[in-house]
Protein backbone atom coordinates (compact mmCIF):
# COMPACT_ATOMS: atom_id res chain seq x y z
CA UNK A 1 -130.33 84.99 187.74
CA UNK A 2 -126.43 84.42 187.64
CA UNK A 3 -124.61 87.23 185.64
CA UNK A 4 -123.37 84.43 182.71
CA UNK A 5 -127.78 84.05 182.06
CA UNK A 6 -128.41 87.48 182.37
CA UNK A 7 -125.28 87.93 179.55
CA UNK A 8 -126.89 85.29 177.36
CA UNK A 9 -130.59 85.96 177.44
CA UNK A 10 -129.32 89.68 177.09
CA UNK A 11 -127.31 88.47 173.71
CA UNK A 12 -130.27 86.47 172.37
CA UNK A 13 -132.75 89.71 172.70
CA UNK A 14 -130.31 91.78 171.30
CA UNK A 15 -129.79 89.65 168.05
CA UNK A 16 -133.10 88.56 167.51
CA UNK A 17 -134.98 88.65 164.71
CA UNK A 18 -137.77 90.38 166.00
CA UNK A 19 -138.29 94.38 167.40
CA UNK A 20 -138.50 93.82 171.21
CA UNK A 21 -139.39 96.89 173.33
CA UNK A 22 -140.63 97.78 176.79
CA UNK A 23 -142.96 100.56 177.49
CA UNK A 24 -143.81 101.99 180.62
CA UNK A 25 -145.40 105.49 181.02
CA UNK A 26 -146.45 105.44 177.71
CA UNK A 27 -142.47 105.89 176.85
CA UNK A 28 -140.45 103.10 175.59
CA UNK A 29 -137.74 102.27 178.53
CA UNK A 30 -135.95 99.25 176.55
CA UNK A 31 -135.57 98.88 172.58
CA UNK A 32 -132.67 96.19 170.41
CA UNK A 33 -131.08 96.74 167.52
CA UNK A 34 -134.10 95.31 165.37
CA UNK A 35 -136.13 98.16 166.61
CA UNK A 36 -134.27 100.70 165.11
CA UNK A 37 -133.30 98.55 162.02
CA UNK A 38 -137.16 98.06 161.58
CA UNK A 39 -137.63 101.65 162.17
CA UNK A 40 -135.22 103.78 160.63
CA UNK A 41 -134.69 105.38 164.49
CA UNK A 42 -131.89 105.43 166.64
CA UNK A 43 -132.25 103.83 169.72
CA UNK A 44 -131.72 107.33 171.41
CA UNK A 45 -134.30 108.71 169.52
CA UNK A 46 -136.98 106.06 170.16
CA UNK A 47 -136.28 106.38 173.49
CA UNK A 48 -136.68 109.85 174.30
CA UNK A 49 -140.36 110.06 172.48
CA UNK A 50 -143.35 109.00 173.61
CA UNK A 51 -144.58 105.70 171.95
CA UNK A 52 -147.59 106.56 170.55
CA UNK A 53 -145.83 109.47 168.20
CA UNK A 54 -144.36 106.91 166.34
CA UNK A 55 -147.98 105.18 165.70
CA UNK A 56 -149.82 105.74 162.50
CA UNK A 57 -152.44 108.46 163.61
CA UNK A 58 -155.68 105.71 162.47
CA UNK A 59 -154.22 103.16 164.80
CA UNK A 60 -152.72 105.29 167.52
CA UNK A 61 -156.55 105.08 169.54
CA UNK A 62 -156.61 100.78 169.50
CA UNK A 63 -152.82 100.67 170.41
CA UNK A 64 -153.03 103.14 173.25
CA UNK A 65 -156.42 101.67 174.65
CA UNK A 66 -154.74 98.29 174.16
CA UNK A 67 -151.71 100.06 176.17
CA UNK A 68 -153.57 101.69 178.92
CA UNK A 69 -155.90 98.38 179.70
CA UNK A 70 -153.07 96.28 179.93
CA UNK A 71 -151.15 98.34 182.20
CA UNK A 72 -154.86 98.42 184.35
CA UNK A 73 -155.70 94.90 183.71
CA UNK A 74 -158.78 95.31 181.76
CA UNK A 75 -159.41 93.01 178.64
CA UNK A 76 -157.10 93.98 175.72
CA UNK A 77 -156.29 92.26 172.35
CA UNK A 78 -153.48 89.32 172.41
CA UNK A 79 -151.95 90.34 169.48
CA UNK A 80 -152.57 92.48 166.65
CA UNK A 81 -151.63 94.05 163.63
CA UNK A 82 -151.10 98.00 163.47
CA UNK A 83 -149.14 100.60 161.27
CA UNK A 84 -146.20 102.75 162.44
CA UNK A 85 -144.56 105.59 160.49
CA UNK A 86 -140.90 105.28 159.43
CA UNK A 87 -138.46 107.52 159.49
CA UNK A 88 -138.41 108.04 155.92
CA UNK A 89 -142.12 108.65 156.24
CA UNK A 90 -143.26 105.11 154.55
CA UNK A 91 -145.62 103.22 156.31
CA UNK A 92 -145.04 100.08 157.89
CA UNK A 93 -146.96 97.50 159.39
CA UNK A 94 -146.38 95.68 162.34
CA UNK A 95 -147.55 92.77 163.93
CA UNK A 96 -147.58 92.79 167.98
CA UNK A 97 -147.33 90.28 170.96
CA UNK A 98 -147.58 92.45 174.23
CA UNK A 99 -147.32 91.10 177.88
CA UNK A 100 -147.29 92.40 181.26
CA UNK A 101 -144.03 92.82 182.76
CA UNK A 102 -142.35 94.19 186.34
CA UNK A 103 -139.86 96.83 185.23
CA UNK A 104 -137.76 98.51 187.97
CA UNK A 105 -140.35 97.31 190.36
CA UNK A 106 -143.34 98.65 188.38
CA UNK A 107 -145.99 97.59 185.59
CA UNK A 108 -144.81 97.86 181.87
CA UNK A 109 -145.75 96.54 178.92
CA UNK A 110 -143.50 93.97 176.97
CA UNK A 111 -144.09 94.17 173.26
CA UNK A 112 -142.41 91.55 170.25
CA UNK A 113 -142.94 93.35 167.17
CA UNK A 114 -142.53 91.26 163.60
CA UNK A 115 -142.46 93.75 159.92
CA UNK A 116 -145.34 92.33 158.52
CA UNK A 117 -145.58 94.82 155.78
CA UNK A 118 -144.52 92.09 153.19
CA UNK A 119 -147.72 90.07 154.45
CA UNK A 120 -149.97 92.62 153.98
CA UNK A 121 -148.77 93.07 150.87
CA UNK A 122 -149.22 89.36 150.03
CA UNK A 123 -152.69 89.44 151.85
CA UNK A 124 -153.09 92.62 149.12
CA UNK A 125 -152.30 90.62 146.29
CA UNK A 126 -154.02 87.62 147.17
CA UNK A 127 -157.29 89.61 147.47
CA UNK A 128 -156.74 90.61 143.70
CA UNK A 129 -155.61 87.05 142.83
CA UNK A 130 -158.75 85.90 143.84
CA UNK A 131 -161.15 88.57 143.13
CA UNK A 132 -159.91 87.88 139.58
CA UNK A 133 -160.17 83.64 139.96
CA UNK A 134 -163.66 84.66 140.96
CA UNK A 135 -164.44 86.08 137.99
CA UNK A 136 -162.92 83.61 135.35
CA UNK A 137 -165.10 80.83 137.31
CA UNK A 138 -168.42 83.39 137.37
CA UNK A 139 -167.54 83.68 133.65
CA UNK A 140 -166.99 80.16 132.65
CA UNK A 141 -170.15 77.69 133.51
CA UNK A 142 -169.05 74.13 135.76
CA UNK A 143 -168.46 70.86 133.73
CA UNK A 144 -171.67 69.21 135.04
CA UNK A 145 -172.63 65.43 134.90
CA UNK A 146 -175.23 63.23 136.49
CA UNK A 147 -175.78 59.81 136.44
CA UNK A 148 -177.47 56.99 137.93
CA UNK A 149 -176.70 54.08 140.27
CA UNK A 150 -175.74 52.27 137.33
CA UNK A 151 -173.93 54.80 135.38
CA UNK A 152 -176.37 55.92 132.81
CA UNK A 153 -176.26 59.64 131.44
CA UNK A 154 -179.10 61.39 133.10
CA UNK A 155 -178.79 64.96 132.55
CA UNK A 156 -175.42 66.48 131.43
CA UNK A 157 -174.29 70.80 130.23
CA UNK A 158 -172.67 71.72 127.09
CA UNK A 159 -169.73 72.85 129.26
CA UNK A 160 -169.06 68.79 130.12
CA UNK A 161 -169.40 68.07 126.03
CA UNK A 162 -166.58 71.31 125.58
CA UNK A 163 -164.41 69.77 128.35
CA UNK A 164 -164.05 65.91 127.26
CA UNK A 165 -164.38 66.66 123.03
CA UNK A 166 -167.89 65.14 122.75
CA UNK A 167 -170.98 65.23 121.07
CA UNK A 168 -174.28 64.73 122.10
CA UNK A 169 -174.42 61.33 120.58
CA UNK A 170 -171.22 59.86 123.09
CA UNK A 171 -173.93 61.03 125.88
CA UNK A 172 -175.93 58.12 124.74
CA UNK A 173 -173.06 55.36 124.99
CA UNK A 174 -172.86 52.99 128.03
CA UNK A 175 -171.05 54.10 131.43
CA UNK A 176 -167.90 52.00 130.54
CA UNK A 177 -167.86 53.25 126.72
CA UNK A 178 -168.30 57.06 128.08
CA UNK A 179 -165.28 56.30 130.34
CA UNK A 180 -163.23 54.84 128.35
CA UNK A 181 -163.50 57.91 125.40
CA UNK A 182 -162.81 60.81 128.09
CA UNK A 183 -160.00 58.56 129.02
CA UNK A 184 -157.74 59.34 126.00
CA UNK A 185 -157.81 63.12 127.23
CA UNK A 186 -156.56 62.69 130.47
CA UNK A 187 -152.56 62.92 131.53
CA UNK A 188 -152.93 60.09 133.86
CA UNK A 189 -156.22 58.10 133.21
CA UNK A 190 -155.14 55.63 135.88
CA UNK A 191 -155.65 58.03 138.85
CA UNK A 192 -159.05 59.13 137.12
CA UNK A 193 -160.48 55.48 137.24
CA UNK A 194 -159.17 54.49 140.68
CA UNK A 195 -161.49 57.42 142.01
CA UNK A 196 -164.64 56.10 140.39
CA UNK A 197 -163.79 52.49 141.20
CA UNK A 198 -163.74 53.61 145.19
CA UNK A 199 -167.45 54.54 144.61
CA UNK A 200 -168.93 51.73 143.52
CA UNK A 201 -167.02 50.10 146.45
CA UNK A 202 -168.11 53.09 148.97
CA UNK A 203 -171.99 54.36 147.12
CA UNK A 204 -171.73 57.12 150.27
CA UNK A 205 -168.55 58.18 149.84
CA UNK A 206 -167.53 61.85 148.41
CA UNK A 207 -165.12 62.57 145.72
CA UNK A 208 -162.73 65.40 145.87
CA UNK A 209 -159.74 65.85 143.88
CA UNK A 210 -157.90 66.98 140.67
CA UNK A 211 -156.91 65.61 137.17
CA UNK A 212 -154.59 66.61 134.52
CA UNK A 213 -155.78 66.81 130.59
CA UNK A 214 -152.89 66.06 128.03
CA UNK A 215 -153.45 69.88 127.02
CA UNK A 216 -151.91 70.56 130.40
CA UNK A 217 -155.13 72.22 131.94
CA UNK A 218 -156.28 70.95 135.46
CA UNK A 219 -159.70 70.77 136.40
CA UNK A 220 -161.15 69.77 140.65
CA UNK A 221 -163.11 67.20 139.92
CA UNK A 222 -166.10 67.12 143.07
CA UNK A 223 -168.69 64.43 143.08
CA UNK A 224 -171.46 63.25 145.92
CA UNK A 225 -174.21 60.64 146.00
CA UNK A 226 -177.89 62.30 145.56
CA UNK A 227 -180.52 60.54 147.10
CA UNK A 228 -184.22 59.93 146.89
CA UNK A 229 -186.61 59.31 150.03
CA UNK A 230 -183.24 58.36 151.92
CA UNK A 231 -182.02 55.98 149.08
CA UNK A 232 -178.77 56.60 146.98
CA UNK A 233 -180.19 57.20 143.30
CA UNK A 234 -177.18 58.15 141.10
CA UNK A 235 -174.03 60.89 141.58
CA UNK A 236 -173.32 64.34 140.67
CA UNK A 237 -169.87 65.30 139.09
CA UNK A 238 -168.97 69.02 138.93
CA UNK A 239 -165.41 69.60 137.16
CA UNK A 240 -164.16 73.09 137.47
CA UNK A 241 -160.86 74.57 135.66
CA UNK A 242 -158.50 75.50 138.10
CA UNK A 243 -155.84 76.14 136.05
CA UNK A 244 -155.52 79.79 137.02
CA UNK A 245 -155.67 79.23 140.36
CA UNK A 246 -152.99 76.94 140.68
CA UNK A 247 -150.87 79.60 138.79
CA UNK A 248 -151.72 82.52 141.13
CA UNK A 249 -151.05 80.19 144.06
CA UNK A 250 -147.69 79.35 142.69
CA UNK A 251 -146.76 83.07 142.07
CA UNK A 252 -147.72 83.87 145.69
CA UNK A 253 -145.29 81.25 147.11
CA UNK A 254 -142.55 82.72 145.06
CA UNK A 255 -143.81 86.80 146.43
CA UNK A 256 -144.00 84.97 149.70
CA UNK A 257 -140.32 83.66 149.27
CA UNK A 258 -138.10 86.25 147.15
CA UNK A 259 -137.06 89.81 147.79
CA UNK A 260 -138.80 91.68 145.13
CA UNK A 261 -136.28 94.30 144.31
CA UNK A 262 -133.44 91.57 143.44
CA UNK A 263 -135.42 88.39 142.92
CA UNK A 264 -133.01 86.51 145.21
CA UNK A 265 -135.05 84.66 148.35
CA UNK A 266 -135.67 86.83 151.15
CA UNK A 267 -134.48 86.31 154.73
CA UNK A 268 -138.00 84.38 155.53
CA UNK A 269 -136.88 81.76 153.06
CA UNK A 270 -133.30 82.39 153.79
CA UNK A 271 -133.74 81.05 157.63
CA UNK A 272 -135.62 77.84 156.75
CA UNK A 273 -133.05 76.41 154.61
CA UNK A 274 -130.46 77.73 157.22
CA UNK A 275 -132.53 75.81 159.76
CA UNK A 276 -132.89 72.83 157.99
CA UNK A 277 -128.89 72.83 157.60
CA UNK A 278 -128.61 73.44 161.38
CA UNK A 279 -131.35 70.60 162.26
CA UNK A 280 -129.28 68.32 160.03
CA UNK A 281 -126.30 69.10 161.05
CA UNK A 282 -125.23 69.12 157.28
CA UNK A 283 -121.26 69.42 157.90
CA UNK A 284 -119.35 70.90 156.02
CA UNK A 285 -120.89 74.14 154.79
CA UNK A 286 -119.76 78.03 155.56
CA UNK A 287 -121.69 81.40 155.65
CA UNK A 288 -121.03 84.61 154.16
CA UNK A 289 -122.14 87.29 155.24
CA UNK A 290 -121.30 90.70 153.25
CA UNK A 291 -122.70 94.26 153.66
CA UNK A 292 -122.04 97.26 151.04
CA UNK A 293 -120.12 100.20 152.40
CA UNK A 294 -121.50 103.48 153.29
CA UNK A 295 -124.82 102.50 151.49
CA UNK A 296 -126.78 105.11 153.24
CA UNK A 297 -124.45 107.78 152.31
CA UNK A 298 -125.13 106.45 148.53
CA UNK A 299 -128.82 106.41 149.24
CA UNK A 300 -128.68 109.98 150.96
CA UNK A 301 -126.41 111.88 148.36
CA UNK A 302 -127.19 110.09 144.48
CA UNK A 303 -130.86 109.11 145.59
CA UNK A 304 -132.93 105.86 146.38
CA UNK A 305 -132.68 104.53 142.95
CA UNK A 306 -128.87 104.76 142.25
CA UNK A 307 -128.89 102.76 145.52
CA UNK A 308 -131.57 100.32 143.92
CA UNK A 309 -129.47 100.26 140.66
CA UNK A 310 -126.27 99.05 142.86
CA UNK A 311 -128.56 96.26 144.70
CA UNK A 312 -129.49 94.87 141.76
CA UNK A 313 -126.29 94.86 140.35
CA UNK A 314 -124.74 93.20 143.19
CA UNK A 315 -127.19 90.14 142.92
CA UNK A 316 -126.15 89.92 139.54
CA UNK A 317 -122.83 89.58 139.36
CA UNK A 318 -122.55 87.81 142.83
CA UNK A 319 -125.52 85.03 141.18
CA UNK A 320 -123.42 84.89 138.29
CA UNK A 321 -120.53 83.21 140.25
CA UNK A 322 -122.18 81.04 142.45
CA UNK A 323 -123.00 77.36 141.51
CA UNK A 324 -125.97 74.87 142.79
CA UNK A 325 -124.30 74.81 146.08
CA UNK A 326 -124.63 77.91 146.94
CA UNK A 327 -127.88 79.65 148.41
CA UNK A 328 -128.03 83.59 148.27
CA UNK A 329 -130.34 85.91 150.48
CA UNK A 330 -131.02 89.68 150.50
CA UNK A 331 -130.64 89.81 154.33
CA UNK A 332 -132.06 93.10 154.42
CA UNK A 333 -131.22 96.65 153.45
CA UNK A 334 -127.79 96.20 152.17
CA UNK A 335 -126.79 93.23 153.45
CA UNK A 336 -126.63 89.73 152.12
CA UNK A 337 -125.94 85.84 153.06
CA UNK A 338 -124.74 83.27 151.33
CA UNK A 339 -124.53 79.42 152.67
CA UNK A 340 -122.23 77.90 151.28
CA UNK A 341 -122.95 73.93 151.60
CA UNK A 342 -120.21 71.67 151.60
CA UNK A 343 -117.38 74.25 151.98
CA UNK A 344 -114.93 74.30 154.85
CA UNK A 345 -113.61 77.34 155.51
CA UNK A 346 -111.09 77.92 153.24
CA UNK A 347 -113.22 77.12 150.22
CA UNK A 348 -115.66 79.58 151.41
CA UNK A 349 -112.82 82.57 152.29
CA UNK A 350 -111.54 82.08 148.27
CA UNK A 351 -115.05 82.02 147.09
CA UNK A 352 -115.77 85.77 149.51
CA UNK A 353 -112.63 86.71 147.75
CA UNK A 354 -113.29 86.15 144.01
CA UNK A 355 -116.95 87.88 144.84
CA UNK A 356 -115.34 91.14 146.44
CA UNK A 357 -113.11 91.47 143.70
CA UNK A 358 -116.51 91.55 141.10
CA UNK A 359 -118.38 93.65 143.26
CA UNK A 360 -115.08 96.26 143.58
CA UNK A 361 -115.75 96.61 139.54
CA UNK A 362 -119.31 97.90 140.24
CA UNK A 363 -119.38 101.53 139.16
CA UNK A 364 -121.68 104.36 140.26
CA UNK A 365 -121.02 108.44 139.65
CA UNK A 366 -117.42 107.47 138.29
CA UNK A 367 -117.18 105.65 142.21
CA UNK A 368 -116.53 101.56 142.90
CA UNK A 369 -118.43 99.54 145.21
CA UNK A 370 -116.90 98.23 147.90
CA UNK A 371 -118.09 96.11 150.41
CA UNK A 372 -117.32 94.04 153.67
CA UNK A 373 -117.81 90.89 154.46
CA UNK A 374 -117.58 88.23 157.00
CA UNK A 375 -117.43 84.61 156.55
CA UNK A 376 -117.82 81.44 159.02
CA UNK A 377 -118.02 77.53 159.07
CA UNK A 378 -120.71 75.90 160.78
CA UNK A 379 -119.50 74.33 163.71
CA UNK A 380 -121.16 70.65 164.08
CA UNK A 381 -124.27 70.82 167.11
CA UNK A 382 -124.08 74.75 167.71
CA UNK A 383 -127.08 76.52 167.29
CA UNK A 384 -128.21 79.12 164.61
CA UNK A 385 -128.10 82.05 167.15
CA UNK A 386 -124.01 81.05 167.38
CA UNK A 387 -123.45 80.29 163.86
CA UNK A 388 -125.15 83.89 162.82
CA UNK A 389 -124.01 85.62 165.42
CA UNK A 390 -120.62 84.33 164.90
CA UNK A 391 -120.57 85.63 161.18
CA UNK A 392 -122.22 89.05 161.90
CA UNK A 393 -119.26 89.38 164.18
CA UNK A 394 -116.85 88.45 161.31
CA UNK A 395 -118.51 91.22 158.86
CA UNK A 396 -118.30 93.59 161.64
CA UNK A 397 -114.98 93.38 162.13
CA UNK A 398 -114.27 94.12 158.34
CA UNK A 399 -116.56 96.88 158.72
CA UNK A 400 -114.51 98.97 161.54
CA UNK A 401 -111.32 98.09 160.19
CA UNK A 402 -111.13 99.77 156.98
CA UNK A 403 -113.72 97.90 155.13
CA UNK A 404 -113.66 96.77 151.82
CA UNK A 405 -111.94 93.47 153.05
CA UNK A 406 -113.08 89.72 153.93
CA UNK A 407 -112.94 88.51 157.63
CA UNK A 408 -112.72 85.00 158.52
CA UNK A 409 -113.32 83.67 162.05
C-alpha cells in the first residue's frame, strides 16, 4: 500500500462515524477518536485495560466467548448487540461488527462499534406504544360486515352501525343504497368506491387498505372472498380504527429523528439531509460547525443540569435566528451543525457571527458562554468525508487559538 493510501484510509478511520477498535490478547491494540467520544475514555486509558473490563458484567460471558472463538475459528455471532459501561457509569449499548484480522503478523479481532442506545430506547418505547395499541383494539370490538355475491347484508355487529351512523333499518337497504349513505362520512368517498369496484372486477382478489372519515379518524379497512364447497359466496369486511396507531408511529419517527434534550434533529437525521445535499450537489450552501467552550469544565464544576440548562438555551436562541434555509443539528455532546443552503461563504461567516454574538449573552453563575466555531462552503463533487472534515478542521482551529471566535476556511 503506497504511503498517500495508507494516509487516507488512516484519515477516513480516524473520522468516522463509527467506534473502530482492534483487539488482540484480549487487549485493545488500536482505538479512533469515536471510541473514546462514545466512551467517555481516553484513548490511553482504553488501551492499557483489558477489553472485557469495560463490558457490562451480564454481557461480558457472550462477548468474550464471541472473542475467544473468533480468534480460534469456531462459530461466533456476526454481529450483535451488547452493553458497555461509561465512564460516568451510565450504561450504553452498543451494536458490533467483528472480523478477523492479521495484526503485526498475528490473529486479532477487528470490531465497528455503532451507540445504539437511542435504538434501544426507541425499541423500549415502541414495545409500550404497542402494548398500549393492543389494548385500545382488545377493548374496542372490529367494524364487521358480510355480504353476499350480490351485495346483500348478511350478517353485520353493532360496532359497523356505531362506525357509519346507522340503524338497523339502513341494514335492510340495497348494496348501492348502503353505499351510497356511508359515503357522506367518508373524507374521500372516491378512493372508498374504486376499492369495491376492483372486486366485482377481481371476485378473488383481497382488499387491504385505509380510509379517512370527515371526523378525521382512520380506520384499515381488510376484506376477502369466503367461499362455499370451493365457490366464492359473498365477502367479509373488517374495519379497524387505527387512529392511534398512526399517531404513535408518527411520534416514533420524530424520537427516531430529534435529540431529545433540545428538540433539534439529531446527527442520524442531520447526515441524511447532508447526504442528500452532497448527492445533489446542491451548490451553493455552507456548514457551520460550532462547539461550546470548556463545556466539561461547566458540566464537572456547576453540575449536569446547569450544563443541560446552557444546551437548551443555545438551541433557542441560535433557532430563533435562523430562517427556512437553515437546518440545525445537535452533533453530539456540545457540539452543533448548521447547513446553511444557498449561502456562499461569506453569507454563512456573517450569519456564524451574528449567532456567536447571541450565544456570548448566555449567562450561567454570573459567567457568559462562549463558543467556537468553524464554518465551510461545500465545494461542488467533493465528498462528505472532505466537506466535514474540512469544517471540523475550521472549528478546531478556533478552538486552540483562543476560542470564542469564528474560523473560516
Amino acid at each position: 500500500m503506497s504511503e498517500n493510501k495508507y494516509f487516507q484510509y488512516k484519515t477516513i478511520v480516524e473520522l468516522a462515524g463509527e467506534a473502530v477498535v482492534i483487539i488482540q490478547d484480549e487487549k485493545i491494540v488500536y482505538t479512533n477518536p469515536k471510541c473514546s467520544q462514545l466512551t467517555g475514555y481516553t484513548r490511553e486509558e482504553i488501551m492499557s485495560t483489558p477489553f472485557i473490563e469495560f463490558i457490562y458484567h451480564e454481557d461480558r460471558d457472550r462477548v468474550m466467548k464471541n472473542f475467544q472463538n473468533r480468534i480460534k475459528g469456531l462459530p461466533a455471532e456476526k454481529e450483535y448487540d451488547f452493553r458497555i459501561v461509561h465512564k460516568n457509569g451510565s450504561i450504553k449499548w452498543f451494536h458490533i461488527r467483528p472480523v478477523i484480522i492479521q495484526w503485526n503478523g498475528r490473529p486479532a479481532v477487528l470490531d465497528f462499534l455503532v451507540d445504539v442506545t437511542e435504538r434501544k430506547f426507541l425499541e423500549e418505547k415502541l414495545k409500550q406504544s404497542l402494548a398500549i395499541l393492543k389494548a385500545t383494539i382488545d377493548s374496542t370490538e372490529d367494524a364487521i360486515l358480510v355480504i353476499d355475491k350480490n351485495a346483500n347484508v348478511l350478517t353485520y355487529n353493532k360496532s359497523f352501525l356505531k362506525l357509519w351512523n346507522l340503524v338497523d333499518k339502513d341494514m335492510q337497504l340495497d348494496g348501492k343504497k348502503l353505499l351510497n349513505k356511508i359515503k357522506h362520512n367518508l373524507k374521500d368517498s372516491q378512493k372508498f368506491v374504486v376499492a369495491i369496484q376492483e372486486i366485482h372486477k377481481n371476485p378473488n382478489r383481497v382488499i387491504k387498505d385505509t380510509f379517512e372519515l370527515k371526523d378525521g379518524r382512520v380506520f384499515s379497512r381488510y376484506s376477502y372472498p369466503f367461499k362455499i364447497d370451493g365457490k366464492i359466496y359473498g365477502r367479509v369486511w373488517y374495519s379497524k380504527d387505527i387512529t392511534e396507531s398512526i399517531k404513535y408511529e408518527k411520534e416514533l419517527e420524530k424520537l427516531a429523528s430529534t435529540d431529545h434534550l433540545t428538540g433539534l434533529f439529531n446527527r442520524r437525521k442531520f447526515m441524511s439531509i447532508l447526504e442528500s445535499f452532497v448527492e445533489k450537489n446542491a451548490v451553493p450552501f455552507s456548514l457551520i460547525m460550532f462547539d461550546i467552550d470548556n463545556f466539561k469544565s461547566i458540566n464537572d464544576t456547576y453540575g449536569h443540569h446547569t450544563g443541560d440548562t446552557i444546551l437548551k438555551e443555545v438551541s433557542n436562541r441560535v433557532s430563533s435566528l435562523l430562517d427556512d434555509r437553515c437546518i440545525f443539528s445537535r452533533w453530539g455532546g456540545e457540539e452543533f451543525m448548521i447547513l446553511f443552503s444557498g449561502a456562499k461563504l461569506g453569507d454563512g461567516l456573517f450569519l456564524a457571527k451574528l449567532i456567536l454574538k447571541s450565544i456570548n449573552k448566555i449567562r450561567y453563575n454570573s459567567k457568559y458562554v462562549s463558543a467556537s466555531f468553524g464554518i465551510t462552503e461545500f465545494k461542488k463533487n467533493e465528498t462528505i468525508f472532505e466537506l466535514l472534515k474540512r469544517v471540523d478542521e475550521a472549528m478546531y482551529i478556533a478552538k486552540t487559538t483562543g476560542k470564542n471566535k469564528v474560523v473560516a476556511l
